[in-house]
Protein backbone atom coordinates (compact mmCIF):
# COMPACT_ATOMS: atom_id res chain seq x y z
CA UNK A 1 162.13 189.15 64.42
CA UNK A 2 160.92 192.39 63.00
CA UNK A 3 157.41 191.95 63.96
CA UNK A 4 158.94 190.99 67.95
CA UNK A 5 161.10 194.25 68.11
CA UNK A 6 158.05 196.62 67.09
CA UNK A 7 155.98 194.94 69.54
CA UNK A 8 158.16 195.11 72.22
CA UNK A 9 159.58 198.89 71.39
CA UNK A 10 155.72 199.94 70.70
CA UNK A 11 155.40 198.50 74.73
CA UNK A 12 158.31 200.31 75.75
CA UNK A 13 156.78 203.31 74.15
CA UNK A 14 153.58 203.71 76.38
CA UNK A 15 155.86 203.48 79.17
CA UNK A 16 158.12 206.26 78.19
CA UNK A 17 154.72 208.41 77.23
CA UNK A 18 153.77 207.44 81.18
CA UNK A 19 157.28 208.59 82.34
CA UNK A 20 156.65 212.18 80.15
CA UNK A 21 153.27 212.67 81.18
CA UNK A 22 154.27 212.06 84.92
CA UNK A 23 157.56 214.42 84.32
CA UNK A 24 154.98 217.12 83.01
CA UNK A 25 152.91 216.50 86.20
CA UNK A 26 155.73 216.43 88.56
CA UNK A 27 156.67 220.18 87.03
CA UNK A 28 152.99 221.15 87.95
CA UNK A 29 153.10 219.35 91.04
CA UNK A 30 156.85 221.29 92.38
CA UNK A 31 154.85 224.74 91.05
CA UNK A 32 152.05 224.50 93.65
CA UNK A 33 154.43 223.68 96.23
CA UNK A 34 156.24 226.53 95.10
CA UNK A 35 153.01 228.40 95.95
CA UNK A 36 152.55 226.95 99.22
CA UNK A 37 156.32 227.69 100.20
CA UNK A 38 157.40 223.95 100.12
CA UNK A 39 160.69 225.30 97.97
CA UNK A 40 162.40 222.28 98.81
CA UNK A 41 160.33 219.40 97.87
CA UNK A 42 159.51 221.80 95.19
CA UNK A 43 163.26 221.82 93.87
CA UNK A 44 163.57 218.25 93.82
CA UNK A 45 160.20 217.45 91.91
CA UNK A 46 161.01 220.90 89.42
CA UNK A 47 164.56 219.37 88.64
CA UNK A 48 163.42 215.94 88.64
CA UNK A 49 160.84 216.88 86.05
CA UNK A 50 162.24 218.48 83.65
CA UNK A 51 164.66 216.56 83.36
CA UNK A 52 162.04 213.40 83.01
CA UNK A 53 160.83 215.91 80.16
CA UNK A 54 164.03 216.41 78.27
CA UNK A 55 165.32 213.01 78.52
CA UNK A 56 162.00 211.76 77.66
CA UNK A 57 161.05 213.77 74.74
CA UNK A 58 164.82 213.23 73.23
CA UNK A 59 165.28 209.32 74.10
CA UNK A 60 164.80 208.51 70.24
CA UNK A 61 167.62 210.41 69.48
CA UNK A 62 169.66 209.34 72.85
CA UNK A 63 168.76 205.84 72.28
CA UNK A 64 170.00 206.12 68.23
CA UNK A 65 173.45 207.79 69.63
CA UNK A 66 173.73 205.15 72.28
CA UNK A 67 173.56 201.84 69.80
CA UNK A 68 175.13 203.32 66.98
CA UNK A 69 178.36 201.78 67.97
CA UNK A 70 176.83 198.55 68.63
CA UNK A 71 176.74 195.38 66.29
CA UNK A 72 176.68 192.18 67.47
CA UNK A 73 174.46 190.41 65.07
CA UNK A 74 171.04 189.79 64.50
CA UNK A 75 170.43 187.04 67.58
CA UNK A 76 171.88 189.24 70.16
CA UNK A 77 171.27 192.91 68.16
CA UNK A 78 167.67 193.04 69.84
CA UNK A 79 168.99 192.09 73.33
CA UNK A 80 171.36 194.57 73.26
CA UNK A 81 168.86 197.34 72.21
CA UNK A 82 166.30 196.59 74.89
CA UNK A 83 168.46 196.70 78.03
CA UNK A 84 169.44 200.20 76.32
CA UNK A 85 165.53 201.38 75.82
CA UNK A 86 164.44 200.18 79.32
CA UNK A 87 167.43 201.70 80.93
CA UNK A 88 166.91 205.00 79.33
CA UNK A 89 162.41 204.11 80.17
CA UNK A 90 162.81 203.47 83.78
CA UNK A 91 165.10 206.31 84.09
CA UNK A 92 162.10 208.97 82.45
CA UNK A 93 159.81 207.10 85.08
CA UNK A 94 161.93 207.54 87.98
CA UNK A 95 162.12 211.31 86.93
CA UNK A 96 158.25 211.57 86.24
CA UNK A 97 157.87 209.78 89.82
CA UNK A 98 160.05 212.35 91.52
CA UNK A 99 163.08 210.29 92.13
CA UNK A 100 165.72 211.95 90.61
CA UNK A 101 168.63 210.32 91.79
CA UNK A 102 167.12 206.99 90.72
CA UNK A 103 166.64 208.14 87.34
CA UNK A 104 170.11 210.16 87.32
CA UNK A 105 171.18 206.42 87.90
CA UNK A 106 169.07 204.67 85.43
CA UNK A 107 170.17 207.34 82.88
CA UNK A 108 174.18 206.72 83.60
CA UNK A 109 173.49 202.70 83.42
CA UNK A 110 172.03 203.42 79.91
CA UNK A 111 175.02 204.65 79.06
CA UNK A 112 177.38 202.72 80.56
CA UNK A 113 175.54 199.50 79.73
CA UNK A 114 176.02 201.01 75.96
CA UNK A 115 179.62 201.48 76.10
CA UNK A 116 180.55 198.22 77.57
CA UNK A 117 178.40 196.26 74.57
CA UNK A 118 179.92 198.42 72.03
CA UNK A 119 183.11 196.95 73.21
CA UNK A 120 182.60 193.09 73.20
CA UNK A 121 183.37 193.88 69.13
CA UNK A 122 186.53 194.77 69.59
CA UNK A 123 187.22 192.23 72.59
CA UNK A 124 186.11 189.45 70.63
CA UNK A 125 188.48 191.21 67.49
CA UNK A 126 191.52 191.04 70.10
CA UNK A 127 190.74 187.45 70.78
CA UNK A 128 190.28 186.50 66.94
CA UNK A 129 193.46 188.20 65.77
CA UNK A 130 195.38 185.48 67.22
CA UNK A 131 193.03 182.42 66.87
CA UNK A 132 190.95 182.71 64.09
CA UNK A 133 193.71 180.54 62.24
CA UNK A 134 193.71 177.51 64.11
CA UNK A 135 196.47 176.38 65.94
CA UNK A 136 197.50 173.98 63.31
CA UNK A 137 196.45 170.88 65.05
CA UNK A 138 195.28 168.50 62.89
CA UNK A 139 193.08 164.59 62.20
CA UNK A 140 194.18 161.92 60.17
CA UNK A 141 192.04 159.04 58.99
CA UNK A 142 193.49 155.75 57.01
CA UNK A 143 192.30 152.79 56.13
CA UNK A 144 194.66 149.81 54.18
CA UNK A 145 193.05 147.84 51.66
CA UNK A 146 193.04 145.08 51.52
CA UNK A 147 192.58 144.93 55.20
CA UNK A 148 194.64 141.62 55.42
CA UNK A 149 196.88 141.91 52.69
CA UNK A 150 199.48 138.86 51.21
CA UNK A 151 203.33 138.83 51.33
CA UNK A 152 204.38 140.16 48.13
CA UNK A 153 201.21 141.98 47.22
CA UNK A 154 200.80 145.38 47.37
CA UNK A 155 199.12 147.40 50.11
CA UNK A 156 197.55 150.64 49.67
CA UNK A 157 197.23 152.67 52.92
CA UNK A 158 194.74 155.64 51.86
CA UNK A 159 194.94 158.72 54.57
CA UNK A 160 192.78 161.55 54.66
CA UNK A 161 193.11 164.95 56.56
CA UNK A 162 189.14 165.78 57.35
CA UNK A 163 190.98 169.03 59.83
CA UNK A 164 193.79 171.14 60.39
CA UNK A 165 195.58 174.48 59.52
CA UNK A 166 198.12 174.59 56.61
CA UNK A 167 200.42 172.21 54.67
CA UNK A 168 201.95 169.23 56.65
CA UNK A 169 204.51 166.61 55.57
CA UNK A 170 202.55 163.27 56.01
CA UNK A 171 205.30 160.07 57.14
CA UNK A 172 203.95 156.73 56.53
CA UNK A 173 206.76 154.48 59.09
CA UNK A 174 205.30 150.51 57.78
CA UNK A 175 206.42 148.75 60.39
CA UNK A 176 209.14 146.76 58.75
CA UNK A 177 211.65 149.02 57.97
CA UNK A 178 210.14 151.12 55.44
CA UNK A 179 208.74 154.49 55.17
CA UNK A 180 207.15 156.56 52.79
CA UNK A 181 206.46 160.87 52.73
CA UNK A 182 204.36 162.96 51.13
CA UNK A 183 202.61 166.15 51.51
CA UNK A 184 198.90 167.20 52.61
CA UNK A 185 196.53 169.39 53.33
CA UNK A 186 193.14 169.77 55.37
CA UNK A 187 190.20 168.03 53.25
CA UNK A 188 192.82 165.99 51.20
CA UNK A 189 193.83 162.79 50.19
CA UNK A 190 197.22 160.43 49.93
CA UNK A 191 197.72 157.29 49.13
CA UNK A 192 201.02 154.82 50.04
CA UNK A 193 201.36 152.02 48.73
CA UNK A 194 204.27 149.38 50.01
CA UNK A 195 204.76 145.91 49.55
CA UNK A 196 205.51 143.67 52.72
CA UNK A 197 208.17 140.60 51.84
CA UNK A 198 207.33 138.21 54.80
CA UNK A 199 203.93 137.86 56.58
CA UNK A 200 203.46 138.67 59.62
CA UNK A 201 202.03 141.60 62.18
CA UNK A 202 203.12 145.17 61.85
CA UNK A 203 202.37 148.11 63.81
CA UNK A 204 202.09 151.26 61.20
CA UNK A 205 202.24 154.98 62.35
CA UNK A 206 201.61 157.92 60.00
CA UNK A 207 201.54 161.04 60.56
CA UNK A 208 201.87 164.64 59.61
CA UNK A 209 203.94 167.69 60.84
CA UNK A 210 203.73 171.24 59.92
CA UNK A 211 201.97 174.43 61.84
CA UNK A 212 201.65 171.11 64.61
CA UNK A 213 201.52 167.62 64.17
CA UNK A 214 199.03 164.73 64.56
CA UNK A 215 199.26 160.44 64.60
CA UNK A 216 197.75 157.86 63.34
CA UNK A 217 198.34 154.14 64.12
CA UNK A 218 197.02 151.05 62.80
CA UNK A 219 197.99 147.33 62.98
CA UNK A 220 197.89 145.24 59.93
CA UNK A 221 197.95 141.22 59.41
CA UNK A 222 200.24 140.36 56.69
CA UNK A 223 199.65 136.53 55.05
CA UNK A 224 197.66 134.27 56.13
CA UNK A 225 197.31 134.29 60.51
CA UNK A 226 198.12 130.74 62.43
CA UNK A 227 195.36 128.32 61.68
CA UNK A 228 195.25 125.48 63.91
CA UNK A 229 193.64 121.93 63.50
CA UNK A 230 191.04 122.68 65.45
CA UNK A 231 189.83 126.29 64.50
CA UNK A 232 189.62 125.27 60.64
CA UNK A 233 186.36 126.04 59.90
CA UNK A 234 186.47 129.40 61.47
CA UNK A 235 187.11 132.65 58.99
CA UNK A 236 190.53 133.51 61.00
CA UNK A 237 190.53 136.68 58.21
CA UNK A 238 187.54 138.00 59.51
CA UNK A 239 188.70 138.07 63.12
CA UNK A 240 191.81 139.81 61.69
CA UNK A 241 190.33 142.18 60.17
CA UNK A 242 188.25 143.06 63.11
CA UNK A 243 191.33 143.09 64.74
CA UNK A 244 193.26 145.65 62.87
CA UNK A 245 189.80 147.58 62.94
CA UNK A 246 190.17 147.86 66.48
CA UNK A 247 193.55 149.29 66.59
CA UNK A 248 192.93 152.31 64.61
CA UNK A 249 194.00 154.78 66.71
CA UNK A 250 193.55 158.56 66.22
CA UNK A 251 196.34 159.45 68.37
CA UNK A 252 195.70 163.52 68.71
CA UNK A 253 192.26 162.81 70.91
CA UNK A 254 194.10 162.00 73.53
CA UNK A 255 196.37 165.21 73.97
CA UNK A 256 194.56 167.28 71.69
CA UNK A 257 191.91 170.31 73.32
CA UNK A 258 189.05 170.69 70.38
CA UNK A 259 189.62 174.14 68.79
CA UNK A 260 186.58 176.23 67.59
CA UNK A 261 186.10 177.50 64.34
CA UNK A 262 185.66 181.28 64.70
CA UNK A 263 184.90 181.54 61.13
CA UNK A 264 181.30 183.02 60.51
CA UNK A 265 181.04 180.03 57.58
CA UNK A 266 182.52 177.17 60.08
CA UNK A 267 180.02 174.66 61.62
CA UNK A 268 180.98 175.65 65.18
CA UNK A 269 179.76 179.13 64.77
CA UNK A 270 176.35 178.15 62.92
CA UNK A 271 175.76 175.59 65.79
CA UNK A 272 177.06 178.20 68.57
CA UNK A 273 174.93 181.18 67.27
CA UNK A 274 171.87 179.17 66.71
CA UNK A 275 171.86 178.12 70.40
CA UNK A 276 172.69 182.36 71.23
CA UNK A 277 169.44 182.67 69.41
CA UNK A 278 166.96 180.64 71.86
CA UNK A 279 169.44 181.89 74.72
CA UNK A 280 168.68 185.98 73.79
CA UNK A 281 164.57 184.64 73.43
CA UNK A 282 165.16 183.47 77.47
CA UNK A 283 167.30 186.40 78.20
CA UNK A 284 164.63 188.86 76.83
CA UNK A 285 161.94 186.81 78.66
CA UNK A 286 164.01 187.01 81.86
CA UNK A 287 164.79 190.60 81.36
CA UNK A 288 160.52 191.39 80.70
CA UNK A 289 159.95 189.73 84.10
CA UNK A 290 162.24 191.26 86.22
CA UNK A 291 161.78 194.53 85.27
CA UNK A 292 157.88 194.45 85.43
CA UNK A 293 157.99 192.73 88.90
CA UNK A 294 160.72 195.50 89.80
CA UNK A 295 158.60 198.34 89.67
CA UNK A 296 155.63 195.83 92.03
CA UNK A 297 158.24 195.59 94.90
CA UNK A 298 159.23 198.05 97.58
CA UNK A 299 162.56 198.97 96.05
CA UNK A 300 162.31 198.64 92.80
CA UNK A 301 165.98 200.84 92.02
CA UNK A 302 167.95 197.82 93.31
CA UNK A 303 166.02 194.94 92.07
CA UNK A 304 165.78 196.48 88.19
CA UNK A 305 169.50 197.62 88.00
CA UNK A 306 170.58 194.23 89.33
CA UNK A 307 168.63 192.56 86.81
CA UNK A 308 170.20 194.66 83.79
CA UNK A 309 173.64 195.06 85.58
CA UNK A 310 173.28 190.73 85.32
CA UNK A 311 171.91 190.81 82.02
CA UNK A 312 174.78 192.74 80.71
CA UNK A 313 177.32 190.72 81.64
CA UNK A 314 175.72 187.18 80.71
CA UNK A 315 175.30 189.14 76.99
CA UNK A 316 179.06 189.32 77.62
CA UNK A 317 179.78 186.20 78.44
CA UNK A 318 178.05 184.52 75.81
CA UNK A 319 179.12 186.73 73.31
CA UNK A 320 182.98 186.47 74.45
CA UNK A 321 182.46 182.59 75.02
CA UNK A 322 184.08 180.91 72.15
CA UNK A 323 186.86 183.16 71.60
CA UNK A 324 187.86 183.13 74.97
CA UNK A 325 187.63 179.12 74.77
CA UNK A 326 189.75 179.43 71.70
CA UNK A 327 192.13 180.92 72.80
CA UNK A 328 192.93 178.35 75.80
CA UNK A 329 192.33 175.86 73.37
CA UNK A 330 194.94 177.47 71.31
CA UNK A 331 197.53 177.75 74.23
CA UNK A 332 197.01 174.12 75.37
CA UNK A 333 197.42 173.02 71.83
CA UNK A 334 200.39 175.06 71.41
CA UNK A 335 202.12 173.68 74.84
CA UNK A 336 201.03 169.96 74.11
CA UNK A 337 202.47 170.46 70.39
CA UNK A 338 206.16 171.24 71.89
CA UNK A 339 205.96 168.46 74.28
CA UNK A 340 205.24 165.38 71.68
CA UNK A 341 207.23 167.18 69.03
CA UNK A 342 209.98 166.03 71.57
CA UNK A 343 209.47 162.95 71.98
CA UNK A 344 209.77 160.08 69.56
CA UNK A 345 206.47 158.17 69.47
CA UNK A 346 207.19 155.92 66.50
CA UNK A 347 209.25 153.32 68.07
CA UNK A 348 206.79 153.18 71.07
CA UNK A 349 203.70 153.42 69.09
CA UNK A 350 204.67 150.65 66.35
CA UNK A 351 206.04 148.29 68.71
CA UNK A 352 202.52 148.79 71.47
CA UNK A 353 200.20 148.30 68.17
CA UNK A 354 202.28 145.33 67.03
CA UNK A 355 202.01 143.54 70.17
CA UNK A 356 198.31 143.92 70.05
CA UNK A 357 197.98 142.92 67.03
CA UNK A 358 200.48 140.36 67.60
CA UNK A 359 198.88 138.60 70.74
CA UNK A 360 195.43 138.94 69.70
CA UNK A 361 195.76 136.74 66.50
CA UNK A 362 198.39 134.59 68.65
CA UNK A 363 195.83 133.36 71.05
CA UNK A 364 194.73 130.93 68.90
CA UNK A 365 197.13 128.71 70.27
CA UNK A 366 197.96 130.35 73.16
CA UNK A 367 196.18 131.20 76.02
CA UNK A 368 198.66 133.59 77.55
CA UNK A 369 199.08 135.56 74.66
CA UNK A 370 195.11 135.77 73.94
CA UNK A 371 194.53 137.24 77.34
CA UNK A 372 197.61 139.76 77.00
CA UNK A 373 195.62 140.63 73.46
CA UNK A 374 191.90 140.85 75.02
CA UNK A 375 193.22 143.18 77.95
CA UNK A 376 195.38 145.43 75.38
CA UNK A 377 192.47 145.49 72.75
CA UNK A 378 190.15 146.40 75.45
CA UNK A 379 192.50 149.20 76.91
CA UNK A 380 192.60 150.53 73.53
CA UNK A 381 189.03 150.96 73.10
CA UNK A 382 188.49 151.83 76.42
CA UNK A 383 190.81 154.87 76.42
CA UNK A 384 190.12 155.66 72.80
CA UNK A 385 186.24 155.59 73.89
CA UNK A 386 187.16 158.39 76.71
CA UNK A 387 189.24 160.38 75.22
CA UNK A 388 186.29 160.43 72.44
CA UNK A 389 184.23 161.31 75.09
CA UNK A 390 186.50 163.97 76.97
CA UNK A 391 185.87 165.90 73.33
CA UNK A 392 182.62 165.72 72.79
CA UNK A 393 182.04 166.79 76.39
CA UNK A 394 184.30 169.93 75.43
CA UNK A 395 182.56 170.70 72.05
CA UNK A 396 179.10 170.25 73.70
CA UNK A 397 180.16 172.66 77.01
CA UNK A 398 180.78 175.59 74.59
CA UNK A 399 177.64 175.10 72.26
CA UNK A 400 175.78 175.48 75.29
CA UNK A 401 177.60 178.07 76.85
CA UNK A 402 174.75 180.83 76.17
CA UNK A 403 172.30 178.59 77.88
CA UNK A 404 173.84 177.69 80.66
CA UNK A 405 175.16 181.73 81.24
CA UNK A 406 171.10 182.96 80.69
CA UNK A 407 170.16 179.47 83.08
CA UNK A 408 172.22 181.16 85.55
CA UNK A 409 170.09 184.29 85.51
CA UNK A 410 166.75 182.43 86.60
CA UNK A 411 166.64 181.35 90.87
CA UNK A 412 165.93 178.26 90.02
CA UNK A 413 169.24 177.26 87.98
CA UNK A 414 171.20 179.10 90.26
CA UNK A 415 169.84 177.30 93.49
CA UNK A 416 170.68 174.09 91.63
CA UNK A 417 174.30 175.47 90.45
């Protein structure tokens, strides 16, 4: 990175020695009109001149004032100092050339374009106050083992809380009558055990409650299932237990909007600013072009501060990205959290997963009650498989963000947009 920013600052160095020398010439150049009586072309290019001279001959120290304020990391740090330099470059050419309200222009951007960038720190700081603790939504995982367990045995249902925000009070509702609580945290691990008196299928439904609330459901095949004369030689307690595999249910993916770990050690932020780094490389590129072909087109002015005026506000954008997704994600969480806190999914849950289970085991025997199974099983995985998808669609749309805001910055991705 070093070895990039001396390269491209040495660069932007000839230029501003181009933009002096012209500056000095343009103070020779108003003198002899002077001479010749020309005052007022002579006025422009005098003013215009020195203050190409001034500006150029103090834009290391300009340039240090303007960025002091700035720090927005490493990926987008050199960004960030470039739109500065050329600003505060084109505007020493524009004076060396003469054109004095272009560079008065050039020279205000500079600063301008500074301020605003020193701000997305504290913008993204008023966004993180409130949502760098997640909103409390959290995951459960459990498994039962065994996965077909006997009458009178004991089963052990082991849950695990891979994400969330806090302590919760974890409910284990069996399906039979009985319940079980305990306590847990993100990253731990419970285990219930309960015994089950009769066989049979029961619909079970954990789940936890604290800074928000998540569910869990599961079916599970107590005893032996229905084994008639003709299906003997078939492992029934395999197609159980693929059964009850297919009924684990992670309730919260299908109200739940993913949050984003703001944390500068989460996994969301490593993956996030590693994509900001190949999106500043295209920005940078994108910025190089635009301002070279700028100064090869009949107005340059317009087409160069468009460029940067664009440039700064995609740096915005994908700077300000996931903390302005947070904090919908946050709200929607938040408003989703009052609504199911209201209602009371456990008798509605247990009973929907014991049919399932129930009718799929059932159509053994009964052709009615296997189809009812087949089309519930299959509307479980179907909606389980979208609302799967729906997330990952989510997550994946904000790791890209910075791509898709520098995409936007090319003709090409913007005709297809």
């Amino acid at each position: 990175m070093m070895d990039l920013e001396s390269a491209i600052f040495t660069l932007l160095s000839w230029f501003l020695y181009v933009g002096i020398v012209c500056s000095i010439g343009a103070v020779i150049s108003s003198l002899i009109l002077f001479s010749k009586g020309n005052s007022t072309t002579a006025k422009k290019l005098l003013t215009a001149g020195i203050a190409g001279v001034l500006l150029g001959v103090s834009a290391n120290q300009i340039f240090q004032a303007l960025i002091s304020g700035i720090s927005l990391g490493s990926s987008a740090d050199l960004v960030t100092k470039v739109v500065v330099a050329c600003l505060i470059v084109c505007s020493v050419l524009y004076f060396g050339l003469g054109r004095r309200e272009e560079g008065i222009n050039y020279a205000a951007a500079a600063a301008i374009a500074a301020g605003f960038i020193a701000l997305i720190p504290a913008i993204q700081t008023l966004f993180a106050s409130s949502t760098i603790d997640l909103a409390g939504t959290c995951v459960l995982e459990a498994n039962v083992t065994p996965v077909n367990p006997r009458a009178g045995e004991p089963a052990t249902f082991q849950v695990s809380m891979p994400y969330g925000s806090g302590a919760y009070t974890l409910t284990a509702i069996f399906g039979d009558g009985g319940s079980a609580t305990s306590s847990i945290s993100p990253g731990g691990e419970v285990s219930f055990q309960h015994v089950y008196e009769s066989p049979g299928t029961y619909g079970v439904l954990i789940y936890a409650r604290g800074n928000g609330s998540c569910y869990y459901a599961l079916g599970v095949n107590v005893g032996e299932p229905p084994s008639p004369w003709f299906l003997g030689p078939f492992d029934l307690t395999g197609f159980s237990s693929r059964i009850n595999s297919l009924l684990k249910v992670p309730l919260n993916l299908f109200y739940w909007a993913p949050e984003f770990d703001l944390s500068s050690s989460g996994e969301d932020m490593k993956l996030y600013m590693a994509v900001t780094s190949v999106a500043m490389a295209a920005l940078g590129l994108f910025l190089a072009i635009r301002i070279v072909s700028g100064f090869l087109e009949r107005d340059p002015s317009s087409s160069v501060v468009d460029s940067v005026k664009e440039a700064v506000l995609v740096l915005a954008v994908v700077l300000l990205a996931p903390y302005l997704y947070q904090t919908f994600a946050y709200l929607c969480n938040q408003a989703s959290s009052v609504v199911i806190d209201r209602i009371n999914l456990a008798g509605s849950i247990l009973s929907l997963v014991g049919l399932v289970a129930a009718s799929a085991i059932l159509g053994v025997v009964s052709s009615f009650a296997g189809t009812l199974g087949s089309v519930l099983v299959y509307s479980f995985m179907l909606s389980s498989f979208a609302a799967a998808l729906r997330y990952a669609l989510i997550k994946s749309l904000v790791y890209c963000a910075p791509l898709l805001a520098v995409a936007y910055l090319f003709p090409a991705a913007r005709g297809g947009c």
